[in-house]
Protein backbone atom coordinates (compact mmCIF):
# COMPACT_ATOMS: atom_id res chain seq x y z
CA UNK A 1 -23.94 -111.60 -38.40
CA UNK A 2 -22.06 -112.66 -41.15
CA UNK A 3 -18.89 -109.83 -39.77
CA UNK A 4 -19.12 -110.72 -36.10
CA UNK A 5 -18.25 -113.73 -33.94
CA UNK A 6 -19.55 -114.62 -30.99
CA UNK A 7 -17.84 -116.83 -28.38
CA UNK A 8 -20.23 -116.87 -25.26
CA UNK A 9 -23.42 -115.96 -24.61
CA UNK A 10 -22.45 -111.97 -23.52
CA UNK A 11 -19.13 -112.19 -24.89
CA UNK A 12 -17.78 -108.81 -26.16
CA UNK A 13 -18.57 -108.85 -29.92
CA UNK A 14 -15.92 -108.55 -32.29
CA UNK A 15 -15.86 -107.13 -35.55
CA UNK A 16 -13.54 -109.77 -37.35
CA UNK A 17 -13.30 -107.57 -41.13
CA UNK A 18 -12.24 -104.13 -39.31
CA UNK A 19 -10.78 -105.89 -35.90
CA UNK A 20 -13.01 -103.33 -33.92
CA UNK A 21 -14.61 -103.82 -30.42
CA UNK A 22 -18.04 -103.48 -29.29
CA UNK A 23 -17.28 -101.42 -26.06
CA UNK A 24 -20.74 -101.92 -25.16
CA UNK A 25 -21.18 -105.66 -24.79
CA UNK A 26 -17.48 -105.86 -23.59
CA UNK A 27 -18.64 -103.64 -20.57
CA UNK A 28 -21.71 -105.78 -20.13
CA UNK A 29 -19.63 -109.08 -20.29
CA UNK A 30 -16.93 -107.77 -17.61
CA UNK A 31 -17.32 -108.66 -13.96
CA UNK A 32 -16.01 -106.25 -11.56
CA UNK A 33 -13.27 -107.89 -9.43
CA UNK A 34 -13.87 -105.56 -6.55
CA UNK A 35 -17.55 -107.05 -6.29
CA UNK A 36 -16.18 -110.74 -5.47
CA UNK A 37 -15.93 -111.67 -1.95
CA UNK A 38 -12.90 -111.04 -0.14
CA UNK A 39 -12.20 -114.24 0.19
CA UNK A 40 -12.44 -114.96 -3.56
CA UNK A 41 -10.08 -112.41 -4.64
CA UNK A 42 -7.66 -113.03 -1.71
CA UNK A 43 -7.32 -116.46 -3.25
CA UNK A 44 -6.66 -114.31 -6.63
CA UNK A 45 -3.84 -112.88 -5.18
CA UNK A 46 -2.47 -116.05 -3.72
CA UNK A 47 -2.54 -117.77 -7.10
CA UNK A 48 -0.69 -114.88 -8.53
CA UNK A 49 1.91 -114.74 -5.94
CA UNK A 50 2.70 -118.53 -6.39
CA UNK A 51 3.61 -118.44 -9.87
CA UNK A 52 7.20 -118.34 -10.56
CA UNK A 53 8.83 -115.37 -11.30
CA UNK A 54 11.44 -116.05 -14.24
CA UNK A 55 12.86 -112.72 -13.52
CA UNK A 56 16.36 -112.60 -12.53
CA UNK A 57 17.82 -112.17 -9.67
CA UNK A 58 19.21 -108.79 -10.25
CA UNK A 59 15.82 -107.69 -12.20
CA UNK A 60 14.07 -107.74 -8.25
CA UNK A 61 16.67 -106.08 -6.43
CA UNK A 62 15.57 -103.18 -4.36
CA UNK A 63 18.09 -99.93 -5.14
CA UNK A 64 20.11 -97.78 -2.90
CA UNK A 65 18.09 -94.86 -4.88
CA UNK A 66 14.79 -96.22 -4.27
CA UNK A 67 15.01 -94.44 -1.34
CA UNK A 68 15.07 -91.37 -1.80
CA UNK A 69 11.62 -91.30 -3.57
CA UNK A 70 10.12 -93.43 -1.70
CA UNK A 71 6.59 -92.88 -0.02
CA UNK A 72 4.83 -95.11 2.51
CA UNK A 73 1.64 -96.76 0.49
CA UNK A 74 0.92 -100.02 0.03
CA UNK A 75 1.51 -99.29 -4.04
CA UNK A 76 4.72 -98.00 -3.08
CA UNK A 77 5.77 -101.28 -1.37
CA UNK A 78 4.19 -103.40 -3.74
CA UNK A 79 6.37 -101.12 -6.41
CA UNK A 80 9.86 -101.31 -4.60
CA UNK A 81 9.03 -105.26 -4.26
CA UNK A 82 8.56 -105.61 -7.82
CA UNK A 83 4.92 -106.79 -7.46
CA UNK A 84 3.48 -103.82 -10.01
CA UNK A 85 0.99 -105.81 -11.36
CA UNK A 86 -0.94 -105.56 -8.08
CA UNK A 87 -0.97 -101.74 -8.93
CA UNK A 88 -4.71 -101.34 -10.36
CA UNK A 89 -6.38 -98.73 -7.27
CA UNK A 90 -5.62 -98.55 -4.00
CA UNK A 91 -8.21 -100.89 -2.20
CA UNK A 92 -6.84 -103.86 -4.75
CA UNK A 93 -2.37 -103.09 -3.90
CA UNK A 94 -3.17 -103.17 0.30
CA UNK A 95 -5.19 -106.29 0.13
CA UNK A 96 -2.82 -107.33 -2.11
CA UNK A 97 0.23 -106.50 0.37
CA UNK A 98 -1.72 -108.14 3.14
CA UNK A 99 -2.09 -111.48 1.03
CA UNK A 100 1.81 -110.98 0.15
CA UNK A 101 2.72 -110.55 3.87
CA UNK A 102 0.85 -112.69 5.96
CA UNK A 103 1.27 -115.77 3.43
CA UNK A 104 4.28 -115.66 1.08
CA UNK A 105 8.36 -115.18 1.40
CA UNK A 106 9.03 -111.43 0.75
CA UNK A 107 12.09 -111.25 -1.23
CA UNK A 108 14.48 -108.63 -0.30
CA UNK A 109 17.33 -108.10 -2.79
CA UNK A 110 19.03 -105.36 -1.31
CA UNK A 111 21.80 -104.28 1.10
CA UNK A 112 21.13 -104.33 5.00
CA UNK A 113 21.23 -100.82 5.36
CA UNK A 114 19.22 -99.63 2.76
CA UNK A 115 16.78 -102.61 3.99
CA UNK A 116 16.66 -100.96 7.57
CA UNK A 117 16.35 -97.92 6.25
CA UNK A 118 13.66 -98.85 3.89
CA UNK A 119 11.25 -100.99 7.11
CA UNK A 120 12.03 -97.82 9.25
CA UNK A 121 10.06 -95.79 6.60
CA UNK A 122 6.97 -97.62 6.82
CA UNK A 123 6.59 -97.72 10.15
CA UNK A 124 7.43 -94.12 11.08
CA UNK A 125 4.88 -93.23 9.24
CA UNK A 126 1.58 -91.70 10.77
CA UNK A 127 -0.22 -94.84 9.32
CA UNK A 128 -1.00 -98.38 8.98
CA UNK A 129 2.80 -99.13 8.54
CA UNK A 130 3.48 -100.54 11.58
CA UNK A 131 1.03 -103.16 11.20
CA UNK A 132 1.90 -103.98 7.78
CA UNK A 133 5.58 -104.67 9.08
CA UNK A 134 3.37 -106.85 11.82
CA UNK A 135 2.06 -109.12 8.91
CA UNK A 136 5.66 -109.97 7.76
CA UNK A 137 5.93 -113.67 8.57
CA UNK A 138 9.05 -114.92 6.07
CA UNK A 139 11.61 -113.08 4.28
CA UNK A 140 14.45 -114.18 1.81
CA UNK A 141 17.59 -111.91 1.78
CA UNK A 142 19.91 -111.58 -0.98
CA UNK A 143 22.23 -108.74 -2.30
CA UNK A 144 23.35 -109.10 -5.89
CA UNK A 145 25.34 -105.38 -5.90
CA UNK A 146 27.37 -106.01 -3.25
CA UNK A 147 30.27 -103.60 -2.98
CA UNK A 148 33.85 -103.61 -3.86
CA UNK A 149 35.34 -103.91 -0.16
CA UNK A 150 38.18 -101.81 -1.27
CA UNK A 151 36.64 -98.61 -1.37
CA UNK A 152 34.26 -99.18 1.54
CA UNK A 153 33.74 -97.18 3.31
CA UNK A 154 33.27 -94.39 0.68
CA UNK A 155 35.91 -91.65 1.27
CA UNK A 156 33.87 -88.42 2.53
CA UNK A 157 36.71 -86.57 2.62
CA UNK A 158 35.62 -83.15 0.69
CA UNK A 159 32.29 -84.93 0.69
CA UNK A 160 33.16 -87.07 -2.54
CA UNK A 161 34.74 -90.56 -3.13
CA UNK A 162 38.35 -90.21 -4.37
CA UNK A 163 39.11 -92.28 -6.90
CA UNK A 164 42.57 -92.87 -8.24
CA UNK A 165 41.68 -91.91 -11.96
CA UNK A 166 40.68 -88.52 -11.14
CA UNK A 167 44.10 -87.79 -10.20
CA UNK A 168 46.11 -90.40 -12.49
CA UNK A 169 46.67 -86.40 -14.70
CA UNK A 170 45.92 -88.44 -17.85
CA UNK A 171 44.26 -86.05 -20.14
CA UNK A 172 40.78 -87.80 -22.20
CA UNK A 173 39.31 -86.55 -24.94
CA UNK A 174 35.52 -86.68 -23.66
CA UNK A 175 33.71 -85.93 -27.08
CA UNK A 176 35.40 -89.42 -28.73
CA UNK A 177 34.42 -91.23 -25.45
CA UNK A 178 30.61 -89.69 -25.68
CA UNK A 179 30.24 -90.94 -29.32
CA UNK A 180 28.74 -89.22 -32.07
CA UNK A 181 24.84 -89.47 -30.47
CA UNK A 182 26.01 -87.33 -27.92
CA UNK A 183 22.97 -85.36 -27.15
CA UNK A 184 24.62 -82.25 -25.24
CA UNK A 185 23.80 -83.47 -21.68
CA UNK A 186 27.21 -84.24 -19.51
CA UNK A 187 26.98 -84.15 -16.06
CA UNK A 188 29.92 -86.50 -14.26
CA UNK A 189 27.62 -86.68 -11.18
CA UNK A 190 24.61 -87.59 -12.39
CA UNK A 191 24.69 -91.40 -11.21
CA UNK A 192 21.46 -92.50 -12.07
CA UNK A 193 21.45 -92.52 -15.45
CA UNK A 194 21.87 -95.70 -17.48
CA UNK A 195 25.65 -96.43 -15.80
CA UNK A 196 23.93 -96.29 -12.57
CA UNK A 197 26.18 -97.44 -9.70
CA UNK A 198 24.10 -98.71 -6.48
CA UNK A 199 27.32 -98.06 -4.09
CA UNK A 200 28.87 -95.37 -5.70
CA UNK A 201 28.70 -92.32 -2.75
CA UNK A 202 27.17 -89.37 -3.66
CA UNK A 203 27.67 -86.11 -1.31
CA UNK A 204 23.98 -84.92 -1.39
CA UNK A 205 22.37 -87.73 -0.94
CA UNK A 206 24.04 -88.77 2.99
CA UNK A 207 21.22 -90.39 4.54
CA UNK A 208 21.28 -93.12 1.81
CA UNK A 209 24.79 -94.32 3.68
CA UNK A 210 25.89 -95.48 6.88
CA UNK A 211 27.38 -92.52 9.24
CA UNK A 212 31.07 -93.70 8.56
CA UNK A 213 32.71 -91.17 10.50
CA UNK A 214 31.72 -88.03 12.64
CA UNK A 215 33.10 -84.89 10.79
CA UNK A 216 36.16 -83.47 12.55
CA UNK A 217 36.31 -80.03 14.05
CA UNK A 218 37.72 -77.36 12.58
CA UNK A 219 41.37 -76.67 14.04
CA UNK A 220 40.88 -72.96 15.40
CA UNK A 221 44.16 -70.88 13.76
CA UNK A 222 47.25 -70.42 15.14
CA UNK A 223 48.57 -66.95 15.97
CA UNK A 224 51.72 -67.88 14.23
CA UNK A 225 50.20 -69.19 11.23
CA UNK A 226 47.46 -67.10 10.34
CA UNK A 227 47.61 -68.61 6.92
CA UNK A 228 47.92 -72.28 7.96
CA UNK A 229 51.83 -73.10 5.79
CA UNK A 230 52.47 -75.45 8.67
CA UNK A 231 49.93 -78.35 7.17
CA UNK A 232 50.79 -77.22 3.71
CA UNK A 233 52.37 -79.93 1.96
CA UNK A 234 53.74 -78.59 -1.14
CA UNK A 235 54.40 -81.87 -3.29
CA UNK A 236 52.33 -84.48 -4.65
CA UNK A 237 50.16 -85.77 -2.16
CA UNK A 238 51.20 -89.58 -1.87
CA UNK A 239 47.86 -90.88 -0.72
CA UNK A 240 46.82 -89.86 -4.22
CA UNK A 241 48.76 -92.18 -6.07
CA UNK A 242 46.95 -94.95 -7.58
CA UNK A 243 45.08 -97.39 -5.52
CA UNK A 244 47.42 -100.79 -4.47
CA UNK A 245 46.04 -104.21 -4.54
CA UNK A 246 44.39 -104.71 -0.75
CA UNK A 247 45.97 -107.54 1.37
CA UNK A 248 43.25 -110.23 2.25
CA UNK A 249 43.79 -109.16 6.05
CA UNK A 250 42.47 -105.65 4.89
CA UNK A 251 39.57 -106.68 3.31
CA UNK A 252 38.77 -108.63 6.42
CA UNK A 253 39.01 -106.02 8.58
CA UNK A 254 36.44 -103.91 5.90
CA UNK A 255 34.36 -107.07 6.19
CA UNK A 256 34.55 -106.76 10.01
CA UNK A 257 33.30 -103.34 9.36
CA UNK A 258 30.64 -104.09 6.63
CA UNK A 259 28.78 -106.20 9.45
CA UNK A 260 29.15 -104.08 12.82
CA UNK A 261 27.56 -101.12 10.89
CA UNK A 262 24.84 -102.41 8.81
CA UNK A 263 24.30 -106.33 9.60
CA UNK A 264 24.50 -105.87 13.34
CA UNK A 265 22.05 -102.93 13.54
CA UNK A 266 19.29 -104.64 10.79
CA UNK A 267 19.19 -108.55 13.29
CA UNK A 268 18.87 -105.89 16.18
CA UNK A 269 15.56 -104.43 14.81
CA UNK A 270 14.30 -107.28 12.83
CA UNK A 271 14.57 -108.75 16.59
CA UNK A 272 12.66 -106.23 17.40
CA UNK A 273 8.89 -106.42 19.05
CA UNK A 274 8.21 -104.64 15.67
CA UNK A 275 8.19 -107.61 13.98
CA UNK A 276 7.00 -110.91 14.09
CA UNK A 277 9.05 -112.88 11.86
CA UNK A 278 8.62 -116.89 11.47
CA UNK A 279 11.77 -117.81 8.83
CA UNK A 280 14.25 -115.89 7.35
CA UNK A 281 15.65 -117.17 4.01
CA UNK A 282 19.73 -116.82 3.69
CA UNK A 283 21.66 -117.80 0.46
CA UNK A 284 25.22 -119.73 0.86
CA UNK A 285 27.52 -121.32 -1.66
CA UNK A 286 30.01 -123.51 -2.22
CA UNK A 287 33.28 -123.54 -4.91
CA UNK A 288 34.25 -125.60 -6.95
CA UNK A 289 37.61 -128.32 -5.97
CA UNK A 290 40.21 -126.56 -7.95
CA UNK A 291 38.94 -122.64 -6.89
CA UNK A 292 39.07 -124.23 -3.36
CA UNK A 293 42.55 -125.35 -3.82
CA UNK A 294 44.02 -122.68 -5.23
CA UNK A 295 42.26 -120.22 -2.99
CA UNK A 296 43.32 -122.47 -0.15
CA UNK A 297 47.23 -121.79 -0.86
CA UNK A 298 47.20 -118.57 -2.32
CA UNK A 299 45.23 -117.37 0.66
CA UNK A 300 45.37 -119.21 3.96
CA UNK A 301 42.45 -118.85 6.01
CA UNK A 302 40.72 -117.01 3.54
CA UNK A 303 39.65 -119.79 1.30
CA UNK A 304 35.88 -119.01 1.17
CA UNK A 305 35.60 -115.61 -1.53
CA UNK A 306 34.21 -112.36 0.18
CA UNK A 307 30.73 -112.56 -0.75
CA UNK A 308 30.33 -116.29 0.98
CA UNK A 309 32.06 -115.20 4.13
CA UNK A 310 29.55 -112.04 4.03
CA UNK A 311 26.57 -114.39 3.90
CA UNK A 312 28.19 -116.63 6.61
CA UNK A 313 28.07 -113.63 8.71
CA UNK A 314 24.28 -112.90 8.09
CA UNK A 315 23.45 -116.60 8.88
CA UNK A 316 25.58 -116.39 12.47
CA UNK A 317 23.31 -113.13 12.92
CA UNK A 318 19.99 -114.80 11.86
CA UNK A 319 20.91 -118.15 14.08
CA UNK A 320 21.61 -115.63 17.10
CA UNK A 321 18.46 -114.58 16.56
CA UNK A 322 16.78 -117.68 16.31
CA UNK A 323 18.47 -118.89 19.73
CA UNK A 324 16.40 -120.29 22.89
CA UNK A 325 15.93 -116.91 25.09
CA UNK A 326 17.51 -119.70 27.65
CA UNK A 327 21.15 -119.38 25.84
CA UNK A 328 23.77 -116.86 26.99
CA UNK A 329 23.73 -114.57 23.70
CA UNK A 330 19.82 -113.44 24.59
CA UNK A 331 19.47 -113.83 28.28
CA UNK A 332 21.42 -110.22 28.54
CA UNK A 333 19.09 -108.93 26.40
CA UNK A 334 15.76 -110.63 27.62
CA UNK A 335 16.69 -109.44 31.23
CA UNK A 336 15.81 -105.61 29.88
CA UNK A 337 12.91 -106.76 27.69
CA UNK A 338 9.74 -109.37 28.18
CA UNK A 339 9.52 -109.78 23.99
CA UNK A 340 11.15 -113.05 22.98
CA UNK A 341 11.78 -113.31 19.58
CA UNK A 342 9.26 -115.56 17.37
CA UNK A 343 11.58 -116.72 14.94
CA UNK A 344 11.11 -120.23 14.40
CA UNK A 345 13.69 -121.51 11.21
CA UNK A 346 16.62 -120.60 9.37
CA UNK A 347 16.45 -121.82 5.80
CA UNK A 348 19.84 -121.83 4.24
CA UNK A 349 20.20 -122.42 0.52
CA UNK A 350 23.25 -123.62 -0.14
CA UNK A 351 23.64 -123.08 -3.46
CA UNK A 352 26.79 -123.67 -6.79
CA UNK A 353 28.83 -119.96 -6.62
CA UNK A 354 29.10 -120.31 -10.21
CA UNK A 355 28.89 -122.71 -13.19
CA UNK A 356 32.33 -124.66 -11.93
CA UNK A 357 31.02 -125.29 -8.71
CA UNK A 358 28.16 -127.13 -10.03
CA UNK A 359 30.43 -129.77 -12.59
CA UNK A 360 32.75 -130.07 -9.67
CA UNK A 361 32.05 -129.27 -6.40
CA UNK A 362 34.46 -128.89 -3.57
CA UNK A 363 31.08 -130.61 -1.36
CA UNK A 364 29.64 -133.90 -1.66
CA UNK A 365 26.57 -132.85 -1.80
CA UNK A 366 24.71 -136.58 -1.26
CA UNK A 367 27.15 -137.07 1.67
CA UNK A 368 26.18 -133.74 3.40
CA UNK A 369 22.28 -134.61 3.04
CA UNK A 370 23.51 -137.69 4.62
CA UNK A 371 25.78 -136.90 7.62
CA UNK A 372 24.78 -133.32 8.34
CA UNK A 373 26.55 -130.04 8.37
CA UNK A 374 27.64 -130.25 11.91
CA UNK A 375 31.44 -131.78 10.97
CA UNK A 376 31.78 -132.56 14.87
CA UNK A 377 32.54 -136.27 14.06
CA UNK A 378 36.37 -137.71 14.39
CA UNK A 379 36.33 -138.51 10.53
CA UNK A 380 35.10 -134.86 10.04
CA UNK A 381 39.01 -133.46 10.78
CA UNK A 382 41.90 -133.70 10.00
CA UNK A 383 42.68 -136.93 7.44
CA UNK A 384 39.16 -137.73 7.52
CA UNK A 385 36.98 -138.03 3.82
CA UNK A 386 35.04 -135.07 4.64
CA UNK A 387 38.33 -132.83 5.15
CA UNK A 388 37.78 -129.35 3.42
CA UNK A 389 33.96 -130.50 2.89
CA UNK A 390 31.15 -127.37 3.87
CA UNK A 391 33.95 -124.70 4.48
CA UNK A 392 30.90 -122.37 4.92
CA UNK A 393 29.29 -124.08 7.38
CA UNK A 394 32.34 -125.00 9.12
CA UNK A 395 33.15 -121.22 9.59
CA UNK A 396 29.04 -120.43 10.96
CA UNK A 397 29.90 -122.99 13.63
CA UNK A 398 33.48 -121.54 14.41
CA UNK A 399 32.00 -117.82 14.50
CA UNK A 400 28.74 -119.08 16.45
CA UNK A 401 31.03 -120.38 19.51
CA UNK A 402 33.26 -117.26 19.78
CA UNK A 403 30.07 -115.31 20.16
CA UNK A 404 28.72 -118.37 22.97
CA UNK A 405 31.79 -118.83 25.09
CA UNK A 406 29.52 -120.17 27.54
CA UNK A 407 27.60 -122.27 25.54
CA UNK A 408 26.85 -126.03 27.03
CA UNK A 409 24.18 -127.52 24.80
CA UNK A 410 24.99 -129.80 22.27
CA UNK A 411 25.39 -128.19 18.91
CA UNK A 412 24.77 -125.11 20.25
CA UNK A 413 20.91 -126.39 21.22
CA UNK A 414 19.98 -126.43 17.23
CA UNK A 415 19.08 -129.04 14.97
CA UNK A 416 19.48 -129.26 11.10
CA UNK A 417 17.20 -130.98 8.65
CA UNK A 418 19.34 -131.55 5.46
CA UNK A 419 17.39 -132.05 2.06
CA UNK A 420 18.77 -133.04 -0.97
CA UNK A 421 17.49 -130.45 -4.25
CA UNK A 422 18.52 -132.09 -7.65
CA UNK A 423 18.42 -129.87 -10.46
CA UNK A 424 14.99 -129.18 -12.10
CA UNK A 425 16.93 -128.98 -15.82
CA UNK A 426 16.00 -125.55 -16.15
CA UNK A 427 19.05 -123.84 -18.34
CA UNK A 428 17.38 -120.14 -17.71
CA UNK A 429 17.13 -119.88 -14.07
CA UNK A 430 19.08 -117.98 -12.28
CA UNK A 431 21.90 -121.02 -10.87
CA UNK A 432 22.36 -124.16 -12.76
CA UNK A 433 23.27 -127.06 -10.29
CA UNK A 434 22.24 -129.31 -7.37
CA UNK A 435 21.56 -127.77 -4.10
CA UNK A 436 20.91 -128.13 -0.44
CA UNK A 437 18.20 -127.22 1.53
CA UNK A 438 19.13 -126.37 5.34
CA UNK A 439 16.68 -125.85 7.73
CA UNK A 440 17.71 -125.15 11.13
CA UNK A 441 15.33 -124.79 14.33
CA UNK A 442 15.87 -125.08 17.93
CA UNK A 443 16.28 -128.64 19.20
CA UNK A 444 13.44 -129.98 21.31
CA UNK A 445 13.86 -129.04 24.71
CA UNK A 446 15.36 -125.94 24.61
């Protein structure tokens, strides 16, 4: 055996001179996975799933196009999640999905439409869909391509987005812009190619958006112009002219809009008896002093950017959700319904918006693990040292009480455990800073 090595008794032989394989004694020495006991390789795919995914962020994110391929299996899930190492036969990707959904956080990188649409799939299916969305115990949202507010929603006039370029008459010489490894293919709507654009409207695929607007009827013709020259404008049309800078009150309003027609509806059926969710897992940030500042006096009342005031939003949602079914906001709805909801915590991670926010933070982070993130004390206002301190959470609170006027518990009958996160050190994850950990349940007795 003076060409072979052998490292157990029944290893696979290995022929060390020509780097060959016995295939023989390998397929002796393997053990079939699928003849452990389930409980054995359940705790398989629980060791798997805790290992820390170094992936990015925006590596995990479930696409707007996703959708329109997608197929209810348990691979396909598994897929779409980004779990396709699960993907070895069918029996091994649904026990895998069960271990996934009954015991871990299922991370959900996506918009709140396409994640509606995407849960409604599975469980109109003919299938075991319904129970798989059953299983779901804790999910983490997050939505790394959110949109440019100022084009939302997507223009459907003519059943395309109109963008101010196409019309700016500047003539471009597309062979220099393809480059010399042009390889004859040119298409200007195919948008899934390698400049793929997750918002970016495209007229044949209209059940991968929001129903903006209901078409308008067709104006039946006047006798008296047959050939419609009284809605002929024969100039320039001004609406064409390239796009202004939108007004903070505008992008509000699209804000306003953003969550009444895809926010709204996705709490409404995650509410729903079709799930049995335990936690939900929001994202929130804070800015740094001088972003703060300046935001603060370029922009009154707007000082939190888009994004954070999206994801204070969400959290008002999820805490409605989370409510006592004695509160004002559910009894309404539990008076046409027996199903209470089984939410049980909101975790909030209240995390550095960027690298600025983390060397100087417009929080004190050790004083808000301290004192809380209610701000309801007399040194919380006005002149006090925590003025300007937890903007975002100041603004859930304000939002929370115009949606319970009637409201008479203290702190709205919730309770907050605050937790400290120093930074692990770790240069390649995803945010670089200290955090917060919020959890937020309903307060005993309610």
């Amino acid at each position: 055996m003076d060409s072979y090595e052998s490292f157990a008794p029944g290893a696979a032989l290995v022929d060390v001179q020509n780097g060959n394989l016995n295939d023989t004694r390998l397929t002796q020495s393997a053990f079939p996975f699928l003849k452990l006991p389930r409980e054995l390789r359940d705790e398989v795919y629980n060791q798997v799933y805790n290992i820390q995914d170094d992936r990015s962020e925006r590596a995990l994110r479930i696409e707007r196009r996703n959708l329109k391929y997608f197929k209810t299996s348990a691979a396909a899930i598994l897929l779409v999640l980004h779990h396709e190492y699960f993907l070895l036969n069918r029996q091994i990707a649904r026990e895998a999905l069960e271990v996934l959904f009954k015991n871990h956080t299922v991370f959900l990188s996506c918009g709140p439409f396409v994640l509606k649409t995407l849960l409604e799939r599975i469980e109109q299916q003919n299938g075991p869909g319904r129970q798989w969305l059953k299983w779901i115990k804790k999910i983490e949202l997050d939505w790394v391509t959110f949109p440019n507010l100022k084009l939302y929603p997507p223009d459907r006039e003519q059943g395309r987005d109109e963008w101010y370029w196409e019309h700016d008459e500047a003539e471009v010489d597309v062979d220099f812009v393809r480059g010399a490894q042009y390889n004859g293919h040119y298409d200007e709507y195919d948008h899934e190619g390698g400049h793929y654009e997750d918002n970016f409207y495209e007229p044949c695929n209209t059940s991968l958006y929001p129903s903006f607007r209901q078409p308008t009827a067709t104006q039946p013709t006047s006798s008296n112009d047959p050939f419609g020259f009284a809605n002929h404008y024969p100039f320039t049309d001004p609406s064409r002219e390239p796009a202004q800078e939108a007004s903070a009150e505008d992008i509000a309003s699209k804000l306003d809009l953003l969550v009444s027609m895809e926010v709204t509806p996705l709490f409404s059926y995650l509410a729903s008896p079709t799930f049995n969710l335990t936690t939900i897992t929001i994202p929130l940030y804070f800015i740094s002093k001088q972003s703060h500042h300046n935001r603060s006096v370029t922009r009154p009342g707007y000082a939190l950017p888009l994004k954070i005031r999206y994801w204070v939003q969400v959290c008002v949602h999820a805490l409605l959700m989370l409510q006592s079914p004695s509160s004002s906001s559910s009894s309404s709805s539990s008076s046409s319904s027996s199903f209470l909801p089984t939410l049980q915590h909101v975790r909030i991670k209240y995390l550095p918006w960027d690298i600025w926010a983390s060397m100087d933070p417009a929080d004190d982070l050790h004083r808000m693990g301290d004192k809380g993130v209610w701000f309801d004390a007399l040194e919380d206002g006005e002149g006090g040292e925590r003025e300007g301190e937890g903007e975002a959470f100041r603004a859930i609170w304000a939002s929370m009480r115009t949606k319970l006027l009637d409201e008479q518990r203290q702190r709205m009958g919730l309770k907050a455990d605050v937790k400290f996160v120093p930074w692990d050190g770790n240069v390649d994850s995803w945010r670089v800073g200290d955090e917060l950990e919020v959890i937020l349940t309903r307060a005993e007795g309610d």
